[in-house]
Protein backbone atom coordinates (compact mmCIF):
# COMPACT_ATOMS: atom_id res chain seq x y z
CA UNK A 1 0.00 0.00 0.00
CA UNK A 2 1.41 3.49 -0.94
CA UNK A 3 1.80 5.98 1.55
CA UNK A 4 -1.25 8.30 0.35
CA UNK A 5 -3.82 5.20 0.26
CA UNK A 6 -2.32 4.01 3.54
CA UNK A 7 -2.96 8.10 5.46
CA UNK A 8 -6.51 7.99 3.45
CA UNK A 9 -7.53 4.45 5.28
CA UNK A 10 -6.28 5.52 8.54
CA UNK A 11 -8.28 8.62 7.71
CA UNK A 12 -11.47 6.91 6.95
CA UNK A 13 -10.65 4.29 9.91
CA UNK A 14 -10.59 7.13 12.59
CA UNK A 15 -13.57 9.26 11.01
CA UNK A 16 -15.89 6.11 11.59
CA UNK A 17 -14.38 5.43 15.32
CA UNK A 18 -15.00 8.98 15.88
CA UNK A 19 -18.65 8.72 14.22
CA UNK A 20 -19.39 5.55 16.21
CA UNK A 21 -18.34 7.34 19.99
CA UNK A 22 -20.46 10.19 18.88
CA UNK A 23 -23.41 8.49 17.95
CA UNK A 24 -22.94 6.07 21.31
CA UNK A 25 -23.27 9.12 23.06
CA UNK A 26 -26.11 10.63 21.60
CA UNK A 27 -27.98 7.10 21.74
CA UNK A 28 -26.85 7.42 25.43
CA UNK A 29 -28.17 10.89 25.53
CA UNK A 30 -31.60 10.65 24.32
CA UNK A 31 -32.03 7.57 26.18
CA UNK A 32 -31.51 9.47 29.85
CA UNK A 33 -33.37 12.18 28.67
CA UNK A 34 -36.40 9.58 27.72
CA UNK A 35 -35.92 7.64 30.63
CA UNK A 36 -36.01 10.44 33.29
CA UNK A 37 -38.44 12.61 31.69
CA UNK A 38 -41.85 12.59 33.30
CA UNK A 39 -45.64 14.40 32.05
CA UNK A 40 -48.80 14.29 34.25
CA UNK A 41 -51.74 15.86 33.67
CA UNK A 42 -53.31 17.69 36.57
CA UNK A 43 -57.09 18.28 36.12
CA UNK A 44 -58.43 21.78 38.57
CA UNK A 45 -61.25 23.50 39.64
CA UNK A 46 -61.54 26.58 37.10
CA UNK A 47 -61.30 28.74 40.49
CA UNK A 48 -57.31 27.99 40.81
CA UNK A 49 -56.72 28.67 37.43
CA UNK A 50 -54.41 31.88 37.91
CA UNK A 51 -52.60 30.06 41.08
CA UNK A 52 -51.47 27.39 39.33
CA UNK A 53 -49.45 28.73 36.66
CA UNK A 54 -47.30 29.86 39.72
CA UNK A 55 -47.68 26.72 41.21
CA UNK A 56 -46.48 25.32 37.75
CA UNK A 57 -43.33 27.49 38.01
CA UNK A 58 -42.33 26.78 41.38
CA UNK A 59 -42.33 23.31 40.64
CA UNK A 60 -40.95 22.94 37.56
CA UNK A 61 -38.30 24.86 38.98
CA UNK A 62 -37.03 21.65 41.46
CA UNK A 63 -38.32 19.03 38.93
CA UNK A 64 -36.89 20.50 35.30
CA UNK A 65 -37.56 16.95 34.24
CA UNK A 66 -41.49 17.16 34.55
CA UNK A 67 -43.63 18.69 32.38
CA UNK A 68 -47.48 19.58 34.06
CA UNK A 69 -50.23 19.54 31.16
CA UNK A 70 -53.44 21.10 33.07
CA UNK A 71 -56.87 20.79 32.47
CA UNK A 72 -59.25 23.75 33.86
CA UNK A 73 -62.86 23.02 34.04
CA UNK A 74 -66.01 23.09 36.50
CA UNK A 75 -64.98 20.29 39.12
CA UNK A 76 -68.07 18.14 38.30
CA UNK A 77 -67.29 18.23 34.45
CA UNK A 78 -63.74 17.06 35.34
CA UNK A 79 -64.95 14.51 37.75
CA UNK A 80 -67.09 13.15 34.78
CA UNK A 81 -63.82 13.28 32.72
CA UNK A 82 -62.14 11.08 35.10
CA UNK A 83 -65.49 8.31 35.61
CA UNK A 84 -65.25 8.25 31.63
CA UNK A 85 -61.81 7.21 31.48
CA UNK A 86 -59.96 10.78 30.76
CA UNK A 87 -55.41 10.35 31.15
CA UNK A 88 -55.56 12.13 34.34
CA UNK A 89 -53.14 11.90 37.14
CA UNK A 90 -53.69 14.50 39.49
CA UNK A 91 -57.43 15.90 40.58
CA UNK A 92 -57.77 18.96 42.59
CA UNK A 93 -61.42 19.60 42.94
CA UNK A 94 -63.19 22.57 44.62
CA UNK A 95 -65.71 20.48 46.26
CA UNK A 96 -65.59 17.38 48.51
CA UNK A 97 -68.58 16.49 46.58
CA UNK A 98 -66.69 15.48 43.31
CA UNK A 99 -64.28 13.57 45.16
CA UNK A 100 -66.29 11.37 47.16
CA UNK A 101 -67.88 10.46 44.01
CA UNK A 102 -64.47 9.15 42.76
CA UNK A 103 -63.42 7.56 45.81
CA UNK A 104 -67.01 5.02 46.22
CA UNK A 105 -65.75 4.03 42.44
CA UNK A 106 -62.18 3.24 43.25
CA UNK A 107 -60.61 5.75 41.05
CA UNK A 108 -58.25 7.64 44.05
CA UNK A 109 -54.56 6.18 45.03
CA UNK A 110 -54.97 5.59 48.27
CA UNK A 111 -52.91 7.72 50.70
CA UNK A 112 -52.81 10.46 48.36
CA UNK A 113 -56.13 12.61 49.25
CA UNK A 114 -55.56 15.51 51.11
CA UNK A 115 -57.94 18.86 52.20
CA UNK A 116 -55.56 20.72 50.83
CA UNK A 117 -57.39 24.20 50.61
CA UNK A 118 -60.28 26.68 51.82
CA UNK A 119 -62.47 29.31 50.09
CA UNK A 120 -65.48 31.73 51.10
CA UNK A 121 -68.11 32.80 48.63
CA UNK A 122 -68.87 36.36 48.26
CA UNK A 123 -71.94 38.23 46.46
CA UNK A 124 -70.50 40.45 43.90
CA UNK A 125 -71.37 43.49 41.74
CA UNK A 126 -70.02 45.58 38.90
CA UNK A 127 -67.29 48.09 40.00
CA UNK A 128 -68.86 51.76 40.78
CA UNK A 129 -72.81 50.23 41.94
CA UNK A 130 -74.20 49.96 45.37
CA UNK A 131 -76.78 47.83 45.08
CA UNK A 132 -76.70 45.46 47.71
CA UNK A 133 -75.07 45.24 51.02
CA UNK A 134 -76.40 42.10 52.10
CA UNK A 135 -77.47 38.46 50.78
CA UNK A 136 -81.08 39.35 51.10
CA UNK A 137 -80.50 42.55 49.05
CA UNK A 138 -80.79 40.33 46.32
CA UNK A 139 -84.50 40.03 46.76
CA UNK A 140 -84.68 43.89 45.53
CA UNK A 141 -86.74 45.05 42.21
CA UNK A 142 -83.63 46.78 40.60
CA UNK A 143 -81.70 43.42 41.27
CA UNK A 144 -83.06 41.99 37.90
CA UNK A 145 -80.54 38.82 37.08
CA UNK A 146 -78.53 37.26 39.31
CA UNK A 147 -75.54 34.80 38.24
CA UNK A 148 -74.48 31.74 39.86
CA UNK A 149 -72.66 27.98 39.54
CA UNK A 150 -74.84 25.45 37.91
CA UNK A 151 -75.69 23.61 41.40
CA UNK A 152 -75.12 20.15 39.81
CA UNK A 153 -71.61 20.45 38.47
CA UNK A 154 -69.98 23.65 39.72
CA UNK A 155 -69.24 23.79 43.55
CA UNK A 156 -69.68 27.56 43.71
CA UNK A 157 -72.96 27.21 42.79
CA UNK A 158 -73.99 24.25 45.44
CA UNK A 159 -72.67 26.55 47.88
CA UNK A 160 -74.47 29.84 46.76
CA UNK A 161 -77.77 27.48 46.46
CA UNK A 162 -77.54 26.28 50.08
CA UNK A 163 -76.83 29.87 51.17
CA UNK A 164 -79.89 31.17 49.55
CA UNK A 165 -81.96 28.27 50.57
CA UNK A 166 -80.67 28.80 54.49
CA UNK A 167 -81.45 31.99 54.10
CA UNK A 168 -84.49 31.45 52.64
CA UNK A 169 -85.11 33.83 49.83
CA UNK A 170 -84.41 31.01 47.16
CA UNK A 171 -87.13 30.14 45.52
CA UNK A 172 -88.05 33.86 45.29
CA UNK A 173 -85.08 34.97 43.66
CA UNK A 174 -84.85 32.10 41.50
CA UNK A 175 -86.47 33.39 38.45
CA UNK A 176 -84.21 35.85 38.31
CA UNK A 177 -81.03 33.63 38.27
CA UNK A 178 -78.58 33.09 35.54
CA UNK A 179 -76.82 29.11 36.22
CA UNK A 180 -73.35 29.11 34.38
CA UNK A 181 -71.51 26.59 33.40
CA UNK A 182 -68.42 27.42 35.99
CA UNK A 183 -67.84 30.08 38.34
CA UNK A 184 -65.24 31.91 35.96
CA UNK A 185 -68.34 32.67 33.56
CA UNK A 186 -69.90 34.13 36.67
CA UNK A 187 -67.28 36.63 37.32
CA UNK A 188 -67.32 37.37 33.51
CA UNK A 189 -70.90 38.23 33.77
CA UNK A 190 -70.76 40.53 36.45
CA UNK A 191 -68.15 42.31 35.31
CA UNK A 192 -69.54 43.04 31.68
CA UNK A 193 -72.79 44.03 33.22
CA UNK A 194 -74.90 41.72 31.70
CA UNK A 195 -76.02 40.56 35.28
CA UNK A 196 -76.82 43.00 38.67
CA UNK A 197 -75.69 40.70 40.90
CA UNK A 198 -73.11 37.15 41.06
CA UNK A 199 -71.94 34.59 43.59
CA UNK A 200 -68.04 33.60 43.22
CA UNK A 201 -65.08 32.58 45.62
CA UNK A 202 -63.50 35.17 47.25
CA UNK A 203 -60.70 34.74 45.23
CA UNK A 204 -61.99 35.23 41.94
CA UNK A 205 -63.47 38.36 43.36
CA UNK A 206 -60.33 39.67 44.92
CA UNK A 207 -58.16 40.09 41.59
CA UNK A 208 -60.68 41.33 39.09
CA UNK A 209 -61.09 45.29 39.07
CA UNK A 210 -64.06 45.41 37.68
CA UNK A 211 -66.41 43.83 40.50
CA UNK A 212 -66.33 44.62 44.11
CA UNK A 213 -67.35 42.38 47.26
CA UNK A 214 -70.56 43.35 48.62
CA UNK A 215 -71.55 40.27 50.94
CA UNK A 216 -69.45 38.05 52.35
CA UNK A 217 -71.57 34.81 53.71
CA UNK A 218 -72.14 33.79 56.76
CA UNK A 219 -69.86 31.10 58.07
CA UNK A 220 -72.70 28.02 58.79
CA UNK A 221 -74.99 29.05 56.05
CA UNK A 222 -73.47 26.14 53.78
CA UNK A 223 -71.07 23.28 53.65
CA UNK A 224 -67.36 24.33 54.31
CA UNK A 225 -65.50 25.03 51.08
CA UNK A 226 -62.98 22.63 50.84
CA UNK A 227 -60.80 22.01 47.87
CA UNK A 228 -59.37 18.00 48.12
CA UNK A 229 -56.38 16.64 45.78
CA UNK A 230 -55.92 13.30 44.88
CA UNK A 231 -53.96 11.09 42.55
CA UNK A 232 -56.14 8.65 40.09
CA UNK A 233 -55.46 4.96 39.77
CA UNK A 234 -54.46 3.15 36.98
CA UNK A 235 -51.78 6.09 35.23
CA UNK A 236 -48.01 5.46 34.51
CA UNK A 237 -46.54 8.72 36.38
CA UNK A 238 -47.45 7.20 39.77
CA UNK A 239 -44.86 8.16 41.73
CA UNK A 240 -44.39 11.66 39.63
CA UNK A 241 -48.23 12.39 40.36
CA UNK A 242 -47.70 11.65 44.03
CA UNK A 243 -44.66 14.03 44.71
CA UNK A 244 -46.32 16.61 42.58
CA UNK A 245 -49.62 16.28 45.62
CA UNK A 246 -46.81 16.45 47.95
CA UNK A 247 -45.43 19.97 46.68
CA UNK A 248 -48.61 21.26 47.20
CA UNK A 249 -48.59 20.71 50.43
CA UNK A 250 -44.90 22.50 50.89
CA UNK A 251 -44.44 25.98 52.07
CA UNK A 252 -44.02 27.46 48.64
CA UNK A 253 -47.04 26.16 47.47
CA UNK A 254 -48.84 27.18 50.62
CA UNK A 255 -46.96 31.11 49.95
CA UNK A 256 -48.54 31.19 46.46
CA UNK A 257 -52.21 30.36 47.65
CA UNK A 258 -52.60 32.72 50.20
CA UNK A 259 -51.31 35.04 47.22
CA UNK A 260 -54.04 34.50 45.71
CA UNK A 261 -56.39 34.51 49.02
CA UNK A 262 -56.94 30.51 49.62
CA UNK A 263 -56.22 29.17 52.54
CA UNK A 264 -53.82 26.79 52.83
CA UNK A 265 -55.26 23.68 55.35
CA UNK A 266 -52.66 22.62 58.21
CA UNK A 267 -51.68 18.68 57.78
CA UNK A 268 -53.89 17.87 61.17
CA UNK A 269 -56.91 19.45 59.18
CA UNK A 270 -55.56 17.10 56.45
CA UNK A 271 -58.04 14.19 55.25
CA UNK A 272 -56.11 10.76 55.04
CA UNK A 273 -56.83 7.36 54.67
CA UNK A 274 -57.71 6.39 58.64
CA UNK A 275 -60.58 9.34 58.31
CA UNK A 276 -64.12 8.25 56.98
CA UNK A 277 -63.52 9.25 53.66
CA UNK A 278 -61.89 5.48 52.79
């Protein structure tokens, strides 16, 4: 072999050892990155829509690894989701309700329920009127529509419904009520004036300029508002769902609810798997 072909088949010989380590390491690459990478998909109550895209920072922060794919929607539409078969891993509903429901079928990891939040409803009005001042107000002539929650699937509205019922005025107001679909399309009605008068959380209330609070209910006057997280059988993520229940519980995650005026439950207030809920 003459010198030139013998430099040009070392050449070629050391290009394709070099090609071979590269492409071992890419291989090797893309296979930790596959193997460690993680997605769950956390269905919420419409109401913690704007506190979970911090929540979704924070974490995403200490698990860069783990993408969060969320699903926003009245609890009892999501719990529906879920009985029909929906790839959810996570469930944080704002109403025991919807959870118990999923629980008597079998559908919650056990160990992984927790109360994790609290929420008061409020009667609200467009920015700049003075209306009402009270519950009852609502009764009044120039109170012509009032929104709420459709009862059946949005927990906002269960609780407005057993407000007005314990209060009694109910069934005189109710021609003038407006049921929405979820307690965001409330709020939206209020504040474009196309209703007098709404029932929302307090926290939808608090961080839209264009309603105020004019009533804040009665502590007694209906079920506590109580916003339970769970992990769902039968999903891949397992573990990755269960540590992502767990950083809700952390102090971070308890920092950015009160942000946005929840409040966070203590672990002793906590439901768990020795209370009567399994």
């Amino acid at each position: 072999m003459n010198p030139q072909h013998k430099i040009l088949a070392l050449a070629t010989l050391a290009i394709a050892a070099i090609s071979a380590v590269l492409f071992q390491k890419i291989n090797s690459s893309s296979s930790f990155q596959q193997g460690n990478h993680k997605e769950i998909t956390v269905s919420a109550a419409i109401s913690l829509t704007d506190a979970m895209q911090d929540i979704q920072a924070a974490y995403t922060a200490i698990a860069p690894d783990t993408t969060l794919t969320y699903n926003f929607a009245a609890s009892g539409t999501l719990q529906r989701q879920i009985e029909q078969g929906a790839p959810v891993d996570v469930f944080l509903s704002a109403g025991v309700k919807q959870m118990d429901a999923l629980d008597d079928r079998g559908l919650l990891v056990r160990g992984t329920r927790r109360d994790l939040l609290q929420n008061r409803i409020v009667a609200i009005a467009p920015s700049g009127t003075e209306a009402i001042a009270d519950f009852r107000d609502l009764q009044k002539p120039e109170i012509k529509r009032i929104a709420i929650g459709e009862p059946e699937t949005v927990p906002a509205g269960q609780y407005a419904r057993e407000l007005l019922l314990n209060l009694d005025i109910f069934e005189q107001i109710k021609p003038k009520i407006i049921f929405a679909r979820n307690v965001r399309q409330v709020l939206t009605l209020v504040e474009t004036g196309n209703v007098e008068a709404g029932i929302v959380y307090q926290t939808d209330a608090l961080h839209s300029p264009r309603v105020e609070v004019e009533a804040i209910a009665p502590e007694g006057l209906h079920s506590r508002i109580i916003y339970p997280v769970a992990a769902i059988e039968n999903r891949p993520n397992l573990e990755t769902a269960r540590g992502f229940v767990d950083f809700l519980e952390s102090d971070r995650a308890r920092e950015i609810f009160k942000t946005y005026g929840f409040i966070p439950l203590t672990k002793s207030e906590n439901r768990s798997e020795d209370s009567t809920n399994f």
